[in-house]
N, C-alpha and C. Protein backbone atom coordinates (compact mmCIF):
# COMPACT_ATOMS: atom_id res chain seq x y z
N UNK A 1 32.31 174.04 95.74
CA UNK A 1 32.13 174.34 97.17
C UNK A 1 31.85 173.04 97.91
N UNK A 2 32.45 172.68 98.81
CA UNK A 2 32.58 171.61 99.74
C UNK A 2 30.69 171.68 100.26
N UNK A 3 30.18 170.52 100.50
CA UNK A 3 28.87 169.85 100.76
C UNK A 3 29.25 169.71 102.21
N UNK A 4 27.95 169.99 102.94
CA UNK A 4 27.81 169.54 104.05
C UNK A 4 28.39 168.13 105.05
N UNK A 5 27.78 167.27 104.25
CA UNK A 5 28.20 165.86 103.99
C UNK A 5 30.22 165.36 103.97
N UNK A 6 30.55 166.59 102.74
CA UNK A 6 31.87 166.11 102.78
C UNK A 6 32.73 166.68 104.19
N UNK A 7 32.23 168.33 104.47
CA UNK A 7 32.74 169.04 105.71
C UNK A 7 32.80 168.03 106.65
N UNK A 8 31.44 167.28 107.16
CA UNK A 8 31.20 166.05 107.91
C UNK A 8 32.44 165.41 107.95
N UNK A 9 32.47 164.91 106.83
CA UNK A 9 33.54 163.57 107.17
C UNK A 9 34.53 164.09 107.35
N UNK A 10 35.22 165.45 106.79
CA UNK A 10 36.48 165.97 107.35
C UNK A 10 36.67 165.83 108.87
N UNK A 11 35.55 166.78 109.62
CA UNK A 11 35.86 167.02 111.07
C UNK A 11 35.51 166.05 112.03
N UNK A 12 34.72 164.61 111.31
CA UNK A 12 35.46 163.36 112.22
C UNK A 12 36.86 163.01 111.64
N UNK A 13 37.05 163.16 110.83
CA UNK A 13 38.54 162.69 110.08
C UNK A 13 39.39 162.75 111.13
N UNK A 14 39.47 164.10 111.12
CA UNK A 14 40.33 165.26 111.99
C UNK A 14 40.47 164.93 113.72
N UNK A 15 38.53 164.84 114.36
CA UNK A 15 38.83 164.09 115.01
C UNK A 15 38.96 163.14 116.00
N UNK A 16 39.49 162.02 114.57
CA UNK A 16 39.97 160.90 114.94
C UNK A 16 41.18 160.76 115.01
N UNK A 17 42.05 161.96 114.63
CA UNK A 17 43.05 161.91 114.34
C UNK A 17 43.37 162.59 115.69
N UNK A 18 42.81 163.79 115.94
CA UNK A 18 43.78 164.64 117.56
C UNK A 18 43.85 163.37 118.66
N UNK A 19 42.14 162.73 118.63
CA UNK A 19 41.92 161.45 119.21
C UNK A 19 43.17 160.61 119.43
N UNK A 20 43.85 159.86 117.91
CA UNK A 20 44.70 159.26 118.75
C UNK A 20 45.73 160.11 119.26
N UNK A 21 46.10 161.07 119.46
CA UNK A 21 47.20 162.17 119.83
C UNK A 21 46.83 162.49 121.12
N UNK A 22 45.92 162.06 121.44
CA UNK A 22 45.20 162.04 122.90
C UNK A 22 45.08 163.52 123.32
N UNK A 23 44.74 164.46 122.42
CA UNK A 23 44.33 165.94 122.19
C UNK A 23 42.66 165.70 121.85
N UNK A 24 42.03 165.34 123.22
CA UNK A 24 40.74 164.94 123.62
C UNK A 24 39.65 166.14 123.57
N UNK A 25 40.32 167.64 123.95
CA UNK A 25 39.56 168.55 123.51
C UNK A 25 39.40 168.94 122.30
N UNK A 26 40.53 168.75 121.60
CA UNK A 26 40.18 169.69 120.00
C UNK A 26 39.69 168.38 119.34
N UNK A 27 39.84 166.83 119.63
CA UNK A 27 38.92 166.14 119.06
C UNK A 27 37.30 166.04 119.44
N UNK A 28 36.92 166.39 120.43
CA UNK A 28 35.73 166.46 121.23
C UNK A 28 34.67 168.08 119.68
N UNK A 29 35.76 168.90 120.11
CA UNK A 29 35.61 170.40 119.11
C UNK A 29 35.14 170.02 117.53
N UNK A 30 36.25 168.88 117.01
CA UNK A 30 35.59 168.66 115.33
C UNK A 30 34.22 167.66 115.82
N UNK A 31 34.58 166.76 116.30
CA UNK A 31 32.95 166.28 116.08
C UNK A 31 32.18 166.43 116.36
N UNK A 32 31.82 167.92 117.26
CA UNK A 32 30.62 168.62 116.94
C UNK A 32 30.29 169.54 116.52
N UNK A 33 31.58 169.88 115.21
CA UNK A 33 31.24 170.30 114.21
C UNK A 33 30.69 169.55 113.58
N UNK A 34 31.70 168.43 112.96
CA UNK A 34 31.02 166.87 112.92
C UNK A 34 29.18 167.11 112.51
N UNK A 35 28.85 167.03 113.77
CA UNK A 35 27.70 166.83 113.89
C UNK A 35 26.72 167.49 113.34
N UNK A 36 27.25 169.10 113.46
CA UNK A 36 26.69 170.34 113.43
C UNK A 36 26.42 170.42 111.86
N UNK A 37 27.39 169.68 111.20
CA UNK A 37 26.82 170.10 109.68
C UNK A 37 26.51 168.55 109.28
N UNK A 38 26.46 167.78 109.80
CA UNK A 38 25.35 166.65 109.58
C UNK A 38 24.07 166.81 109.43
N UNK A 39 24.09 167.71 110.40
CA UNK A 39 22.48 168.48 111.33
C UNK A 39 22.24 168.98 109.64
N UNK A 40 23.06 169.75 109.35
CA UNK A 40 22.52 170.97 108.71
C UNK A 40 22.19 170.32 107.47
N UNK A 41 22.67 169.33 106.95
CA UNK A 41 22.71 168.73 105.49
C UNK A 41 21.63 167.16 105.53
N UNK A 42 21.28 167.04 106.69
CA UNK A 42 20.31 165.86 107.09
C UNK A 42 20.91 164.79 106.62
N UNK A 43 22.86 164.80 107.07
CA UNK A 43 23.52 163.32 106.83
C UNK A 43 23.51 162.57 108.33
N UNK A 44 22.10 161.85 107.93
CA UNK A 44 22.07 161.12 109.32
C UNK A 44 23.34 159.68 109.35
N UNK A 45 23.88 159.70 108.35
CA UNK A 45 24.70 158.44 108.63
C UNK A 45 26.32 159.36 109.44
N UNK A 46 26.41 160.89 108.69
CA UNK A 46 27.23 161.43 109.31
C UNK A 46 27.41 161.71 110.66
N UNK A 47 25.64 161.93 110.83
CA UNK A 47 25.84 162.54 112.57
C UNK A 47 25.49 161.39 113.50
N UNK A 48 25.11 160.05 112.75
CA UNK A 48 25.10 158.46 113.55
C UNK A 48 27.12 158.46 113.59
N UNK A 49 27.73 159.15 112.70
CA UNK A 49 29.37 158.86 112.89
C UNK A 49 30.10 159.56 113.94
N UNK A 50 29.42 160.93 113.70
CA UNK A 50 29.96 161.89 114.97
C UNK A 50 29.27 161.66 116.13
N UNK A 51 28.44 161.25 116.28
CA UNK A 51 27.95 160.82 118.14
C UNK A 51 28.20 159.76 118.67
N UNK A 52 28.43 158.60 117.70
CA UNK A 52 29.39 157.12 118.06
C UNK A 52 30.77 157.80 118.18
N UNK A 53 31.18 158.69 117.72
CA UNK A 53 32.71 159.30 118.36
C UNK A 53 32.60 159.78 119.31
N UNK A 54 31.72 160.71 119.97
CA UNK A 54 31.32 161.28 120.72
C UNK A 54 31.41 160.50 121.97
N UNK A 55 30.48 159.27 121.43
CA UNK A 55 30.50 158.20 122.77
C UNK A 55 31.97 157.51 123.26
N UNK A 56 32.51 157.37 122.06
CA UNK A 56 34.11 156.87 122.23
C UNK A 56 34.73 157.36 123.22
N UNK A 57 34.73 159.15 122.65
CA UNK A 57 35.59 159.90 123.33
C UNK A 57 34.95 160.10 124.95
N UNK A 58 33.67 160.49 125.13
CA UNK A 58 33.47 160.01 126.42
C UNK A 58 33.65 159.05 127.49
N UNK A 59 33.60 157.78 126.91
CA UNK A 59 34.08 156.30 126.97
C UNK A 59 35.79 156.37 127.51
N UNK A 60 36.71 157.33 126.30
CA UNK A 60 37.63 157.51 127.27
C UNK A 60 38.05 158.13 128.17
N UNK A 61 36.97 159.24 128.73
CA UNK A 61 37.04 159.93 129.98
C UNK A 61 36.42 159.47 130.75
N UNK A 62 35.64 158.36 130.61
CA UNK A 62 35.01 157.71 132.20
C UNK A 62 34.10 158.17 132.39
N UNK A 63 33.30 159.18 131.33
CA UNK A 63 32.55 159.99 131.80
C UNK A 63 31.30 158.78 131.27
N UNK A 64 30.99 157.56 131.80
CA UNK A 64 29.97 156.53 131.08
C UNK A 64 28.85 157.07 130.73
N UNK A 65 27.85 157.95 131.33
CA UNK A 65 26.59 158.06 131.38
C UNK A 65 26.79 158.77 130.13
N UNK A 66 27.64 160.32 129.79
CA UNK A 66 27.52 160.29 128.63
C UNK A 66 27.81 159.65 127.24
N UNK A 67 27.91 158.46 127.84
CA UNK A 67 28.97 157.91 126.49
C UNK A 67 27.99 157.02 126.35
N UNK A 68 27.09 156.51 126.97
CA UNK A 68 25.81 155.96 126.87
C UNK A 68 24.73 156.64 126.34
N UNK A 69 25.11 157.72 126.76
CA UNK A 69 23.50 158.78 126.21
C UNK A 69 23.85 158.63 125.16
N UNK A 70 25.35 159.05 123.81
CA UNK A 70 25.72 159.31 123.05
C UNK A 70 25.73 157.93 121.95
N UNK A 71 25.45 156.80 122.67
CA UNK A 71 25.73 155.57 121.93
C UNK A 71 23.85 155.40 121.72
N UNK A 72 23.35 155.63 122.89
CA UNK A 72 21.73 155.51 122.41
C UNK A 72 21.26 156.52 121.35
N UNK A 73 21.72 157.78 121.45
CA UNK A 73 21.72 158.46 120.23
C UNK A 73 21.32 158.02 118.72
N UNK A 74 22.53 156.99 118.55
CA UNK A 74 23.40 156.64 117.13
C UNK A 74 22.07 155.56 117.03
N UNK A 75 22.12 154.69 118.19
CA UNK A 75 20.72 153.58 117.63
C UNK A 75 19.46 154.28 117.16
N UNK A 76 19.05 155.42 117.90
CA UNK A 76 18.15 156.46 117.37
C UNK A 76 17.92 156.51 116.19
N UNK A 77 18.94 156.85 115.70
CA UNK A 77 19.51 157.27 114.19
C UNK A 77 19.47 155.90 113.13
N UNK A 78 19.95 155.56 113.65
CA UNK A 78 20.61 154.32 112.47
C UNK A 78 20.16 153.15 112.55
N UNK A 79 19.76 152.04 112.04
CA UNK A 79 19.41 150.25 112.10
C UNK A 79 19.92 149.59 110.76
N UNK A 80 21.23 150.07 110.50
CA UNK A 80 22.21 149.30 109.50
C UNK A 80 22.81 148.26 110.89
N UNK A 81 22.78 146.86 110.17
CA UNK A 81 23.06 146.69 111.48
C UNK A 81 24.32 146.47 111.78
N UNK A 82 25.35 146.38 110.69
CA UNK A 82 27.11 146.91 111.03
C UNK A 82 27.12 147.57 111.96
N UNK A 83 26.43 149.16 111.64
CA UNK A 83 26.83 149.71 112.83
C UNK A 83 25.63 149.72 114.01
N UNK A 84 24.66 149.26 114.32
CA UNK A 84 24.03 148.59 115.23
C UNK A 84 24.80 147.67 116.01
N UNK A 85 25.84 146.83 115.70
CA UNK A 85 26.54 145.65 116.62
C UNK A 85 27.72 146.11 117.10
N UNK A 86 27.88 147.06 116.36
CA UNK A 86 29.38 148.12 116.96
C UNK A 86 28.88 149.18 118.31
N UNK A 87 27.47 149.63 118.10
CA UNK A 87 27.49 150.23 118.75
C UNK A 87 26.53 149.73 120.23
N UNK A 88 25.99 148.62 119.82
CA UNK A 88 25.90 147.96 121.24
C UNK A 88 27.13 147.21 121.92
N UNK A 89 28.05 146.86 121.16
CA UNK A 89 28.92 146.46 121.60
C UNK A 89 29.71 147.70 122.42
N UNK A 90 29.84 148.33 121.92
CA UNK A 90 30.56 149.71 122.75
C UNK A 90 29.63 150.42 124.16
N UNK A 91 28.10 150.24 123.84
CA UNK A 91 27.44 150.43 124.69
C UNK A 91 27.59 149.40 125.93
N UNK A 92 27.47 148.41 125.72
CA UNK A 92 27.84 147.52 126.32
C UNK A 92 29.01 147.13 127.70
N UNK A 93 29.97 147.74 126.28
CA UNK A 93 31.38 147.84 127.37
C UNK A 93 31.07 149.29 128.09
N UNK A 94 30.56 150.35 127.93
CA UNK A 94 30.14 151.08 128.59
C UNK A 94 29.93 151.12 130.00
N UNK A 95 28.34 150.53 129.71
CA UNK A 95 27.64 150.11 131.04
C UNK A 95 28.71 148.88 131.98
N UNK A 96 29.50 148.37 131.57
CA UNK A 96 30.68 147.01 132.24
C UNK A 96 31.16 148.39 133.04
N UNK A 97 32.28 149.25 132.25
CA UNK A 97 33.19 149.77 133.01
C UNK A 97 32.75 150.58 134.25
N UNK A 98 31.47 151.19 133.86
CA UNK A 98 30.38 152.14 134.90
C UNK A 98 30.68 151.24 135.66
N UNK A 99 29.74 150.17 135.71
CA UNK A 99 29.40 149.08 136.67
C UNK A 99 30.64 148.72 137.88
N UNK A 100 31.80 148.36 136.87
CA UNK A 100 33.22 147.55 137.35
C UNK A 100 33.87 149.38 138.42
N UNK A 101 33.50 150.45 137.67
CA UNK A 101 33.60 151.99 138.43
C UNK A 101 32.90 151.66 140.10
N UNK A 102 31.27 151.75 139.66
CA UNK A 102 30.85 151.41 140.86
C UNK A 102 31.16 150.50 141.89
N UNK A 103 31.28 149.48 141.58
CA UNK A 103 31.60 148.41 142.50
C UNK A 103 33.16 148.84 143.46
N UNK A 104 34.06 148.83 142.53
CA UNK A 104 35.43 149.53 143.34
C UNK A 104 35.14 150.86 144.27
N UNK A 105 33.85 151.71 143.99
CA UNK A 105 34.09 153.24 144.90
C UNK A 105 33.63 152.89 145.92
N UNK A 106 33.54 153.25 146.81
CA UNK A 106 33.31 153.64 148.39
C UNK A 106 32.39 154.48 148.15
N UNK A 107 32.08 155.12 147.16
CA UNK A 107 31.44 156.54 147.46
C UNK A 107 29.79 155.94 147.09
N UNK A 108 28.88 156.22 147.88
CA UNK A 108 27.85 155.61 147.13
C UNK A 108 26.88 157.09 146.44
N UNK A 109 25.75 156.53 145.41
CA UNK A 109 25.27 157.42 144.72
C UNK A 109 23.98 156.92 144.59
N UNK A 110 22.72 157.82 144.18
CA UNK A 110 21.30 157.34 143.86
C UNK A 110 21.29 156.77 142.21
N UNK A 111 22.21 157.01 141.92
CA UNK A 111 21.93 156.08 139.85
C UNK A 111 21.81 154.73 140.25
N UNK A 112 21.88 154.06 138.85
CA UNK A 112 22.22 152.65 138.53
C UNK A 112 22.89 152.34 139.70
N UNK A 113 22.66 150.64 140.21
CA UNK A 113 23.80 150.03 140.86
C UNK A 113 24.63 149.29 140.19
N UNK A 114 26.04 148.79 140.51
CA UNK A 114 26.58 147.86 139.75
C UNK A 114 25.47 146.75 139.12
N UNK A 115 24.98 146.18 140.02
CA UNK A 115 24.47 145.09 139.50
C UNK A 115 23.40 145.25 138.11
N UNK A 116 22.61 146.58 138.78
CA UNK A 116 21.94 146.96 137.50
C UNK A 116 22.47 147.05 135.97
N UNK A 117 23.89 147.72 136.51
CA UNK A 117 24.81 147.91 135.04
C UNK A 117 25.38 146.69 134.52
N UNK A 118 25.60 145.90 135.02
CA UNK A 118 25.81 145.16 134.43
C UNK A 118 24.82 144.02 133.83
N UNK A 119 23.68 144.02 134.23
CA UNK A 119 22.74 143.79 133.48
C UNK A 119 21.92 144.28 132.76
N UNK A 120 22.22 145.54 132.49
CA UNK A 120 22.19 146.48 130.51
C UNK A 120 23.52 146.53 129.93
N UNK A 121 24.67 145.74 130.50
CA UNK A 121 25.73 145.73 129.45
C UNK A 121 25.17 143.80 128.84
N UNK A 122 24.64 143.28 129.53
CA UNK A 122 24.79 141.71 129.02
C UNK A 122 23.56 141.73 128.03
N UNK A 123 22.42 143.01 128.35
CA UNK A 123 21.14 142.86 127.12
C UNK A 123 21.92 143.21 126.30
N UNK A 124 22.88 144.34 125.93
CA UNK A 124 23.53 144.94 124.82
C UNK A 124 24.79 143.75 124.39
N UNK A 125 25.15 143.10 125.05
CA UNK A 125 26.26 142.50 124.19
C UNK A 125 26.03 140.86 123.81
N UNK A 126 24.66 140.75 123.94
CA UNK A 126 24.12 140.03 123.53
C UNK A 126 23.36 140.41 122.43
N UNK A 127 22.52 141.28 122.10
CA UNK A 127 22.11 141.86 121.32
C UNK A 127 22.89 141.55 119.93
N UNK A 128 24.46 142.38 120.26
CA UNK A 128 25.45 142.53 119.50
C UNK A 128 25.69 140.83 119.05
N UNK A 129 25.89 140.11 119.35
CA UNK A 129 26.25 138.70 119.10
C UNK A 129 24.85 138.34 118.03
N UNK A 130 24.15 138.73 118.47
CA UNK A 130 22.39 138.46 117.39
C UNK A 130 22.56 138.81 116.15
N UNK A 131 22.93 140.07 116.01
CA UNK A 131 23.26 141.00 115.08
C UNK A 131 24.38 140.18 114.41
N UNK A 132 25.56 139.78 114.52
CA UNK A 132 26.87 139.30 114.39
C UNK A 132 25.87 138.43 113.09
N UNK A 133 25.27 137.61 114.10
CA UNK A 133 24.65 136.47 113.72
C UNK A 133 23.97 136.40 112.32
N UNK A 134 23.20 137.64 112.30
CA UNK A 134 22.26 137.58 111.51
C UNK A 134 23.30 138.65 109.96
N UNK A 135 24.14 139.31 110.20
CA UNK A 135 25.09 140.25 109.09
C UNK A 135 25.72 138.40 109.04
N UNK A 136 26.45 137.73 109.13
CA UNK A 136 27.06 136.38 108.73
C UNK A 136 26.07 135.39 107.93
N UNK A 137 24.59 135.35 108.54
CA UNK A 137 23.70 134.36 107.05
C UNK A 137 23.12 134.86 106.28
N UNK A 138 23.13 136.34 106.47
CA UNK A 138 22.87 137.23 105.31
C UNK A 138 23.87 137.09 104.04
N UNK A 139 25.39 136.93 104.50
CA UNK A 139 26.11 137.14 103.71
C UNK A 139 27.02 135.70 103.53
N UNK A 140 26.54 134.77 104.16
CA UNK A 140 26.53 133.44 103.98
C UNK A 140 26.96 132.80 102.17
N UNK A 141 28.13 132.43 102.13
CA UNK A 141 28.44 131.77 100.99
C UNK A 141 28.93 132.50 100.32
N UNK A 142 28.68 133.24 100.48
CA UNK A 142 29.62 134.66 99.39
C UNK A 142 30.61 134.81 99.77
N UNK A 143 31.36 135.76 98.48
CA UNK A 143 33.16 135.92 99.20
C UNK A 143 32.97 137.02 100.11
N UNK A 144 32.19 137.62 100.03
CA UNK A 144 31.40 138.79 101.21
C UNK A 144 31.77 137.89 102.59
N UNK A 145 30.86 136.92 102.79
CA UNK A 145 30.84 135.82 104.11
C UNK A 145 32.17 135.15 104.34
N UNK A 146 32.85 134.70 103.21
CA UNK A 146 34.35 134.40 103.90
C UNK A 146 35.05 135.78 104.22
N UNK A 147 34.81 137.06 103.73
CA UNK A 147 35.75 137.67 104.23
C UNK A 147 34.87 138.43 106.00
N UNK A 148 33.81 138.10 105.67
CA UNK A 148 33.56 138.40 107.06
C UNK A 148 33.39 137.69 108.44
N UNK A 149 33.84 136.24 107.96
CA UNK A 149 34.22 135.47 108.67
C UNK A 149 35.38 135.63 109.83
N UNK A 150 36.48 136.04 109.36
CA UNK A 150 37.38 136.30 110.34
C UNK A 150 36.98 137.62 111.27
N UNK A 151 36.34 138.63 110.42
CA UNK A 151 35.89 139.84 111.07
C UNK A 151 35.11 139.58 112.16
N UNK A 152 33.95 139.00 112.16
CA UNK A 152 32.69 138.65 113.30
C UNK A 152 33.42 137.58 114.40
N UNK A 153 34.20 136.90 114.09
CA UNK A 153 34.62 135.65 115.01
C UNK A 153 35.47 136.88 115.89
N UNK A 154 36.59 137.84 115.86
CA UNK A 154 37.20 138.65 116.25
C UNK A 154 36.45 139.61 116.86
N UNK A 155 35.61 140.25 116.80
CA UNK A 155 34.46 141.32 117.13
C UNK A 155 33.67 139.93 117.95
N UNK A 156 33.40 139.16 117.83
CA UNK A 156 32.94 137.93 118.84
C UNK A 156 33.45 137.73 120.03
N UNK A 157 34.53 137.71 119.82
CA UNK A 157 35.33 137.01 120.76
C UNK A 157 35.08 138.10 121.93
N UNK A 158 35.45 139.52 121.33
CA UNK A 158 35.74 140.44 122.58
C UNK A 158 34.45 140.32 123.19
N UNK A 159 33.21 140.17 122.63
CA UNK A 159 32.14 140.37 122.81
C UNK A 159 31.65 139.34 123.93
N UNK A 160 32.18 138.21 123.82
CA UNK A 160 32.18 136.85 124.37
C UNK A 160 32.75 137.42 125.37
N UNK A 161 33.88 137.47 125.81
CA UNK A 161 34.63 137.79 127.04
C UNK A 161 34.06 139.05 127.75
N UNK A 162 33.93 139.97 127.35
CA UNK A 162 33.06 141.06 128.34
C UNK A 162 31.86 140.38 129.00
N UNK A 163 31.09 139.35 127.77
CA UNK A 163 29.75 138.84 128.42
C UNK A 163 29.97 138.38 129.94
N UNK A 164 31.41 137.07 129.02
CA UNK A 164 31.75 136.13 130.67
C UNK A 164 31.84 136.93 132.17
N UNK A 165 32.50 138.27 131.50
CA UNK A 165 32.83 138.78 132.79
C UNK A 165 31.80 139.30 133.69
N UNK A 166 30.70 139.99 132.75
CA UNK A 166 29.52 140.26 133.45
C UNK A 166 28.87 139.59 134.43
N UNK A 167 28.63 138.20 133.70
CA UNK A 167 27.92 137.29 134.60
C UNK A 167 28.82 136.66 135.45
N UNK A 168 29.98 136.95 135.94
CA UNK A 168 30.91 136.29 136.93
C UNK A 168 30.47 137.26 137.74
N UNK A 169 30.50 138.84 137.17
CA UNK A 169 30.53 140.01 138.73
C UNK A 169 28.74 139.66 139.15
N UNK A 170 27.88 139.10 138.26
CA UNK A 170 26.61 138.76 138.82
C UNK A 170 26.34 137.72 139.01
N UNK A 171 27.96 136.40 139.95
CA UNK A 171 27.36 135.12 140.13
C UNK A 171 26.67 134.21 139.55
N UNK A 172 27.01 134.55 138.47
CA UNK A 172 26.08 133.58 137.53
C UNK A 172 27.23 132.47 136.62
N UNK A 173 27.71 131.64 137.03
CA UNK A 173 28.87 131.39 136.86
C UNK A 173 28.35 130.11 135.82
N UNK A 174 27.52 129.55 136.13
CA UNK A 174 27.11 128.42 135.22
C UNK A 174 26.81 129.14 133.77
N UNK A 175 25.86 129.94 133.53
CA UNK A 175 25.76 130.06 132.39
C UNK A 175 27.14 131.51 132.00
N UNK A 176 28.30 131.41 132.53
CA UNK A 176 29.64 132.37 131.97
C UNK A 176 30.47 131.14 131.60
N UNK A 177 29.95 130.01 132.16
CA UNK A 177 31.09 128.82 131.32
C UNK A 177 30.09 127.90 129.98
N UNK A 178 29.11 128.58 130.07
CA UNK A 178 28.16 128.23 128.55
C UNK A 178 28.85 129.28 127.69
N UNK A 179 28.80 130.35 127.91
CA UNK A 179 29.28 131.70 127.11
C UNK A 179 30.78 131.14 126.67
N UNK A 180 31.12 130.51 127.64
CA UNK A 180 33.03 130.67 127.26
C UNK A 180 33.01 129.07 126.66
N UNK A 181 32.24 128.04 126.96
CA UNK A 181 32.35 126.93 125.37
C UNK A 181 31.83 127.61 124.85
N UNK A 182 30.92 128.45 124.05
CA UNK A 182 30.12 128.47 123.07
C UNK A 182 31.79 129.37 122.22
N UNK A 183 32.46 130.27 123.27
CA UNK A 183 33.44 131.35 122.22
C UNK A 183 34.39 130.22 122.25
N UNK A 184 34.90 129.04 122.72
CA UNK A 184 35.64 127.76 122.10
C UNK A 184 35.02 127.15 120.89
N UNK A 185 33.93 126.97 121.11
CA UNK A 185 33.31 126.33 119.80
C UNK A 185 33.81 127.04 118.88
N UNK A 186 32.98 127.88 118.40
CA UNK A 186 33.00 129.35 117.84
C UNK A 186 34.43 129.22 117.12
N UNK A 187 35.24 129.68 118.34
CA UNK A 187 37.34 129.49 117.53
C UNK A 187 37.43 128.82 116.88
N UNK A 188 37.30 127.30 117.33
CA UNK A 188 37.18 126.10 116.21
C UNK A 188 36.79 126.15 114.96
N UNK A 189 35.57 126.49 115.13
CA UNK A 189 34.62 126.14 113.64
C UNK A 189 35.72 127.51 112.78
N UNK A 190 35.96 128.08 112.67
CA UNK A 190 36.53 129.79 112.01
C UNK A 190 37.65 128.99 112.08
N UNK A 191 38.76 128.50 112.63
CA UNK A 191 39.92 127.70 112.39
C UNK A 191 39.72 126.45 111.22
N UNK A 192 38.65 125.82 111.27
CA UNK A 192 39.10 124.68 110.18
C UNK A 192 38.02 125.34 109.41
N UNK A 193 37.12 126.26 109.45
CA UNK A 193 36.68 127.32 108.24
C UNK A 193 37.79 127.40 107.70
N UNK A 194 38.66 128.07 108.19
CA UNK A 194 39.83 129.10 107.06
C UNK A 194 40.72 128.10 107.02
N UNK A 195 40.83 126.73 107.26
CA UNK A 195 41.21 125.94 106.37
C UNK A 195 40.95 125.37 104.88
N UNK A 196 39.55 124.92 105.79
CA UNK A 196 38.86 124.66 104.50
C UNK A 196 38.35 125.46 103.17
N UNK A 197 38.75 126.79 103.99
CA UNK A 197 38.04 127.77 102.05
C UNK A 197 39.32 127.72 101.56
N UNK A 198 40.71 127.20 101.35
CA UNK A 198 41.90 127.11 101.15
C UNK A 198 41.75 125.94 100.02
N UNK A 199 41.11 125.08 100.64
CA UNK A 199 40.79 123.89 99.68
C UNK A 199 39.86 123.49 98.52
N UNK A 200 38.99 124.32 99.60
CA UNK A 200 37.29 124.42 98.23
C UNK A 200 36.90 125.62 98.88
N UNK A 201 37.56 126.32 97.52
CA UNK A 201 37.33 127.75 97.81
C UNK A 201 35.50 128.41 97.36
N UNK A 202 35.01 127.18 97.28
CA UNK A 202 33.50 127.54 96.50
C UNK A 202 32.53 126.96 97.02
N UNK A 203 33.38 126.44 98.20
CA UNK A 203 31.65 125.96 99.10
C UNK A 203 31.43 126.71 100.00
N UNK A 204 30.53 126.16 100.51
CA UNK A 204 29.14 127.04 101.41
C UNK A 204 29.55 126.58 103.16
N UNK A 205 30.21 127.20 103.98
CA UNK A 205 30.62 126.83 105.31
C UNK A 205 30.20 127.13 106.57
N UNK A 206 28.98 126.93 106.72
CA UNK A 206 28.14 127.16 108.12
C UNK A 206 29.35 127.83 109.39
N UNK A 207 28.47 128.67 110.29
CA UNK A 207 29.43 129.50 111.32
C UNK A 207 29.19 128.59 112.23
N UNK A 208 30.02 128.24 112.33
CA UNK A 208 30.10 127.35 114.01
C UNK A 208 29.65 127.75 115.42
């Protein structure tokens, strides 16, 4: 008889799958089943999986606030910090698009202002860069760390560029061209990295 746990991973399986088919309701439907037998089997890593979908799928309806509630959720839940940097990072871009929402409407409202939002997307995607930081000298020197080398510099980068953009829509332009050398640096060092583990495949190569 199928485990709680395994049901779980089916009905995010599933969907992630209507998801990309852009069949947003019947994927919305499994992952909270998803959830529902996470609940029931106390797989908190399952139902940290189905409410980071949750937030996704909100995320792609614009609907931000819940896709924020749904991403604070998962931190609730979880402090692995893989998925801690994924999911501030997503939180992150969250609170940007709200923000980049607000600023374009005409319509005004009593929530968050842009400006506010975008200064809880730059605590969160900074955060995320910390995190980056700290999963890379954890795993420093190992073939673990070269292979997560290309991973974090890539998950960086985007991370880097949402930052810049933040602090451009909040005038802060001096420290968005610190942010944007630091993601030049950054390219560099990961470019003659993955040269160099080509050559001496057994040394130890600091993240740039």
């Amino acid at each position: 008889e199928p485990t709680p746990a395994a049901i779980c991973r089916a009905h995010n399986n599933i969907g992630t799958a209507y998801q990309a088919l852009n069949e947003l309701d019947l994927a919305e439907e499994n992952y909270r089943l998803a959830q529902s037998q996470a609940v029931y089997g106390n797989d908190r890593t399952g139902e940290g999986r189905a409410l980071g979908n949750l937030g996704n799928l909100f995320l792609l309806r614009k609907n931000y606030s819940k896709a924020v509630e749904y991403y604070s959720d998962v931190l609730q839940l979880s402090k692995e910090r893989s998925i801690m940097s994924t999911v501030y990072h997503n939180r992150g871009c969250a609170y940007y698009e709200w923000a980049e929402m607000k600023r374009c409407s005409p319509i005004p409202d009593l929530t968050l202002s842009a400006q506010e939002l975008y200064s809880l997307a730059i605590v969160d995607l900074r955060e995320t860069v910390r995190l980056h930081e700290e999963i890379y000298q954890s795993a420093k020197g190992s073939s673990q760390g070269l292979n997560l080398s290309a991973l974090l510099t890539e998950s960086n980068s985007r991370t880097f560029h949402r930052l810049q953009d933040c602090l451009v829509n909040l005038d802060q332009s001096e420290e968005a061209l610190v942010v944007a050398e630091s993601t030049r640096a950054r390219s560099l060092g990961e470019v003659l990295l993955d040269r160099s583990k080509h050559i001496w495949p057994n040394c130890n190569y600091p993240l740039t």
